[in-house]
N, C-alpha and C. Protein backbone atom coordinates (compact mmCIF):
# COMPACT_ATOMS: atom_id res chain seq x y z
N UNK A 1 0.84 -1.18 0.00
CA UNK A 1 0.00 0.00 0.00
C UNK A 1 0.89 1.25 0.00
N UNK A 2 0.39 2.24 -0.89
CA UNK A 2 1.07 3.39 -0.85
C UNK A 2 0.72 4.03 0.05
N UNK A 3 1.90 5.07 1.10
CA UNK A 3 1.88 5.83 2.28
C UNK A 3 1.21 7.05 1.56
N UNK A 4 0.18 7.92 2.31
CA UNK A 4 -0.28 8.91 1.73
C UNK A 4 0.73 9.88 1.58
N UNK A 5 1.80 10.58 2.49
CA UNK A 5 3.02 11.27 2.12
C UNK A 5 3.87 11.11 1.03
N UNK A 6 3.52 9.69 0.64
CA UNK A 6 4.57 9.55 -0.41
C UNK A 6 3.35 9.94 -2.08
N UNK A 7 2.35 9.79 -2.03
CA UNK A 7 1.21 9.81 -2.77
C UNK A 7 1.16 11.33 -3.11
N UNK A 8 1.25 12.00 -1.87
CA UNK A 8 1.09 13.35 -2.40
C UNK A 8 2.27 13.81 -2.77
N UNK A 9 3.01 13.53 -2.45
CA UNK A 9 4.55 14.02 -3.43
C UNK A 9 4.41 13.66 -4.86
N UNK A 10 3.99 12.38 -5.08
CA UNK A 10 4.02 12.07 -6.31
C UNK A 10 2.87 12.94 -7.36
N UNK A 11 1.90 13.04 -7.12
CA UNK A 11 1.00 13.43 -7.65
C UNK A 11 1.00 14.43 -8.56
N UNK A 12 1.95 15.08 -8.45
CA UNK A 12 2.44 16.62 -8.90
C UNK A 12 3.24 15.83 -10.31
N UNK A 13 4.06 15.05 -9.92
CA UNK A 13 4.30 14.74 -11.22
C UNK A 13 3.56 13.68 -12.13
N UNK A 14 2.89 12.82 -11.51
CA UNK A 14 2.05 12.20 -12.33
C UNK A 14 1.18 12.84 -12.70
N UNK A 15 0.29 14.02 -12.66
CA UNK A 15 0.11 14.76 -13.19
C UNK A 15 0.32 15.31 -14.43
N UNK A 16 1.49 15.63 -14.20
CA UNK A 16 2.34 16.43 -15.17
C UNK A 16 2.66 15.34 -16.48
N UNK A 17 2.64 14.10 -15.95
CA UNK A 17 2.97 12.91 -16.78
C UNK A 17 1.76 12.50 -17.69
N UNK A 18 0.63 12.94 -17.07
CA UNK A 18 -0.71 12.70 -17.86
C UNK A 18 -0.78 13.77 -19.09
N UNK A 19 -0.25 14.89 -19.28
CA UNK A 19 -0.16 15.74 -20.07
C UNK A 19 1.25 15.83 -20.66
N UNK A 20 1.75 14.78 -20.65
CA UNK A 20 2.43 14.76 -21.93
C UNK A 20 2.56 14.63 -23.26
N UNK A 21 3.53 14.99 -24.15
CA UNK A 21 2.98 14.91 -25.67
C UNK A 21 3.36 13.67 -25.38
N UNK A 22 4.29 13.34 -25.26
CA UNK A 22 5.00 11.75 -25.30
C UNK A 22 4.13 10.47 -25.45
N UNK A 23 3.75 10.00 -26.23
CA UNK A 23 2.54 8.42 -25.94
C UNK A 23 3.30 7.93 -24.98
N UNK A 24 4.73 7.21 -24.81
CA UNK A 24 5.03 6.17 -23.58
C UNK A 24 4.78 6.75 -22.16
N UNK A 25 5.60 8.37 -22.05
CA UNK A 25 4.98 8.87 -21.14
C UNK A 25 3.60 8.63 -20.73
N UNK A 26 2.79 9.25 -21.35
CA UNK A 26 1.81 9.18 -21.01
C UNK A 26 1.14 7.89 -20.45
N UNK A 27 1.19 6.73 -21.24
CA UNK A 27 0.97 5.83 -21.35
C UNK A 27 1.11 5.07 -19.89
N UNK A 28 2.65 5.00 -19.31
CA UNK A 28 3.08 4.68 -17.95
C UNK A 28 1.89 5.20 -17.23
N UNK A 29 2.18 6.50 -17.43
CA UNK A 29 1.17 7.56 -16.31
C UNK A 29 -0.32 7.23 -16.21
N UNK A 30 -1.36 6.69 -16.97
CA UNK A 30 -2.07 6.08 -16.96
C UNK A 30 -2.43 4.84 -16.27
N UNK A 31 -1.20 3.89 -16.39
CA UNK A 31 -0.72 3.10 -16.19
C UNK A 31 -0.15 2.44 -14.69
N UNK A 32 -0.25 4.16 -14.03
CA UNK A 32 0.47 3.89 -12.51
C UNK A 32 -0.83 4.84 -12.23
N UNK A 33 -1.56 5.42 -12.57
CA UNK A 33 -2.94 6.10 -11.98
C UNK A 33 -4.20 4.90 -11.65
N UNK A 34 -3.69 3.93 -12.84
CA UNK A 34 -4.97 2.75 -13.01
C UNK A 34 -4.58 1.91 -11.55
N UNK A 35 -2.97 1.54 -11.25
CA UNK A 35 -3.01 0.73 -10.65
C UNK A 35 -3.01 1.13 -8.99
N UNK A 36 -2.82 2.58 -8.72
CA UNK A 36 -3.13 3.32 -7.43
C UNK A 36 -4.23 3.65 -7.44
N UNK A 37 -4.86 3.58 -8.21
CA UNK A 37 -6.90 3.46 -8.07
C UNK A 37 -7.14 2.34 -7.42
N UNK A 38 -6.62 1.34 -7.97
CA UNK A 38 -6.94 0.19 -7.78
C UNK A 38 -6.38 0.06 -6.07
N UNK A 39 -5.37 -0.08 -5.95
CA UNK A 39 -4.55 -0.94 -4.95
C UNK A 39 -4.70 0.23 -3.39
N UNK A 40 -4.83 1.69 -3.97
CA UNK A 40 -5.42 2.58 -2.88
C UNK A 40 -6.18 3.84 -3.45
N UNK A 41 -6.91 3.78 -3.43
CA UNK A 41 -7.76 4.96 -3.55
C UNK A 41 -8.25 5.39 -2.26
N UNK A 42 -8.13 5.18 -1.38
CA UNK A 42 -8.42 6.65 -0.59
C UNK A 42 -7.09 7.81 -0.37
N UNK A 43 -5.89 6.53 -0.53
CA UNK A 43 -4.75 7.63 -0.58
C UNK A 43 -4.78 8.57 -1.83
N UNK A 44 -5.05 8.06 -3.19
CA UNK A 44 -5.14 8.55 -4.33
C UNK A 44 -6.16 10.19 -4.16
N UNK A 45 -6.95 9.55 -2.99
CA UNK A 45 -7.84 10.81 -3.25
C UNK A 45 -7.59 11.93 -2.26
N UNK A 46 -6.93 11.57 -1.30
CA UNK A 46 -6.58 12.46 -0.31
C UNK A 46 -5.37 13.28 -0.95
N UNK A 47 -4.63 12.68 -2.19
CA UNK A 47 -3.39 13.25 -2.80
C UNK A 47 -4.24 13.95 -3.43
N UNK A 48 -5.23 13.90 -4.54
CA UNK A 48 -5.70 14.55 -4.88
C UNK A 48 -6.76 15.94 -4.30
N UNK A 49 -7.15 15.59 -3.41
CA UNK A 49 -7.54 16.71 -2.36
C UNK A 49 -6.48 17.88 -1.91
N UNK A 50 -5.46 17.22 -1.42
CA UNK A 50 -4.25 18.19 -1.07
C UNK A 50 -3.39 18.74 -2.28
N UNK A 51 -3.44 18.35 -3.67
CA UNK A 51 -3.13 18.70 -4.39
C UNK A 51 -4.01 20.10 -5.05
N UNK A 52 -5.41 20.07 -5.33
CA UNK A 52 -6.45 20.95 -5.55
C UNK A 52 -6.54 22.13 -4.25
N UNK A 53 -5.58 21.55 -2.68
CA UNK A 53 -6.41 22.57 -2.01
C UNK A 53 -5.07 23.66 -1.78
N UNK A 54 -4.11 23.29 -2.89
CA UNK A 54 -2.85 23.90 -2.65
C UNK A 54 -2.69 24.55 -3.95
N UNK A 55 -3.94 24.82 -4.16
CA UNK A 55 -3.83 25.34 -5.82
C UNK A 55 -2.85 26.62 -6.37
N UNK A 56 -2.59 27.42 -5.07
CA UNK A 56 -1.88 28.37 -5.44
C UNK A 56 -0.25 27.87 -5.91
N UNK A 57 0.09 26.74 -5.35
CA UNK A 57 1.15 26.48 -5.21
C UNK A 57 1.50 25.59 -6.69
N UNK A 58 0.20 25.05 -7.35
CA UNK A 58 -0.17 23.98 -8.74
C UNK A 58 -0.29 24.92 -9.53
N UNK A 59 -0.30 24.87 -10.94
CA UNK A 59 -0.30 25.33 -12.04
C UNK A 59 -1.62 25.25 -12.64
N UNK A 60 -2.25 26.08 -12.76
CA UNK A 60 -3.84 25.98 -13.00
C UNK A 60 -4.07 24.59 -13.94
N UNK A 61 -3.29 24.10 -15.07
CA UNK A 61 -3.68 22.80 -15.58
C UNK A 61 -3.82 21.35 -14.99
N UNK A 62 -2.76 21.51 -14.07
CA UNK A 62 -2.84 20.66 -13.03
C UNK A 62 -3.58 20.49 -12.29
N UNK A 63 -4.32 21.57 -11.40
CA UNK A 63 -5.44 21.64 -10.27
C UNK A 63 -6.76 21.41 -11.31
N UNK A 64 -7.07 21.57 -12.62
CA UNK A 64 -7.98 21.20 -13.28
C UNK A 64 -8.38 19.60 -13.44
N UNK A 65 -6.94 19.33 -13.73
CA UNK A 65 -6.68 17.69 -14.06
C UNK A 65 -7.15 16.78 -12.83
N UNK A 66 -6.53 17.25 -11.88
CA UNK A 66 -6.75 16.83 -10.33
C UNK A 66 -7.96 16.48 -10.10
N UNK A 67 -8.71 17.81 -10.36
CA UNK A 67 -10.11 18.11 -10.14
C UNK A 67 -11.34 17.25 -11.20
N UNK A 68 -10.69 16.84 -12.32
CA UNK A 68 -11.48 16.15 -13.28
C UNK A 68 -11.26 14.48 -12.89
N UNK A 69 -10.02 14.31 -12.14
CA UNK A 69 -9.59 12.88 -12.33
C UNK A 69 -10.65 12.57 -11.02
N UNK A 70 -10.63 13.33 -10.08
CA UNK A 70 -11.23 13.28 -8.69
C UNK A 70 -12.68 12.99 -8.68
N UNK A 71 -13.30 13.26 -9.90
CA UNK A 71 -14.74 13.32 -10.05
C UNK A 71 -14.75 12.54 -10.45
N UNK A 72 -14.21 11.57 -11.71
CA UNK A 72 -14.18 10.50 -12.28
C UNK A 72 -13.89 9.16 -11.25
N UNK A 73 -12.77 9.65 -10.18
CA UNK A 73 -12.90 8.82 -9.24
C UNK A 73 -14.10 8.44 -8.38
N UNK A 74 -14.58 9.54 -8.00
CA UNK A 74 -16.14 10.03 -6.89
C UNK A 74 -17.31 8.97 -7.84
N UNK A 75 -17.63 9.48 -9.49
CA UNK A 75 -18.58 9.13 -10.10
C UNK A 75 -18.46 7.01 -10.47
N UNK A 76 -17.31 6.85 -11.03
CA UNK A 76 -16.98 5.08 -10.76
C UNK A 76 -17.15 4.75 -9.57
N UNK A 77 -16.87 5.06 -8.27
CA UNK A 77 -17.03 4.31 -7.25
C UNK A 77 -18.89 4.27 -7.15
N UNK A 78 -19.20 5.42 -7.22
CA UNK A 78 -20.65 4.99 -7.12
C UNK A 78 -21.54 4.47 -7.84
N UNK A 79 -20.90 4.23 -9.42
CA UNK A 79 -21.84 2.95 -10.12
C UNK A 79 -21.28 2.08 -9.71
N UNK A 80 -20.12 1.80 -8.98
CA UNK A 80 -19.80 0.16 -9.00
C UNK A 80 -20.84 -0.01 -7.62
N UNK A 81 -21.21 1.08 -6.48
CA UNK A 81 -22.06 1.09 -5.66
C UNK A 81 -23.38 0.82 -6.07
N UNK A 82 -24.02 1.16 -6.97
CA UNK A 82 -25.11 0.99 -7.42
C UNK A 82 -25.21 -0.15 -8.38
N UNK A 83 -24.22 -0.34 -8.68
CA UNK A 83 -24.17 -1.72 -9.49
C UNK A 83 -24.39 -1.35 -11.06
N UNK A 84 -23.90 -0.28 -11.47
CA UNK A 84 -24.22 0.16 -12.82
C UNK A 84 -23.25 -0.23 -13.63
N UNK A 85 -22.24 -0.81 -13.67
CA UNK A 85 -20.90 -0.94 -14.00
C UNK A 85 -21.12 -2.51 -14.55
């Protein structure tokens, strides 16, 4: 399990890794978002919380990204709750 300290450090650059031109880049970054969804998402989301609530300190594309991935997180957990999935 990933430590949430270490989650929110990272985040900033996986981030940054999701908006790359690069396909492999990117690709990884996808790739390590899918499998920290998976293996922890509440840390995933608390990184993402502290990432959005430090917005001054993020680059407005970033705190957007954050903010879109976060909802997508919020909205899947609750069809797999409802069983829509």
């Amino acid at each position: 399990m990933v430590e949430s300290a270490t989650m929110s450090g990272q985040i900033g650059a996986l981030l940054e890794n999701l908006k790359s031109s690069d396909n492999a880049t990117r690709s990884q970054a996808e790739a390590q978002l899918t499998q920290t969804r998976q293996s922890s998402a509440r840390d995933l989301y608390q990184a993402f919380m502290q990432h959005i609530s430090l917005a001054q300190v993020a680059d407005a594309q970033s705190t957007a990204m954050a903010c879109l991935l976060l909802k997508k997180l919020f909205l899947d957990e609750r069809k797999s709750e409802e069983g829509l999935e």
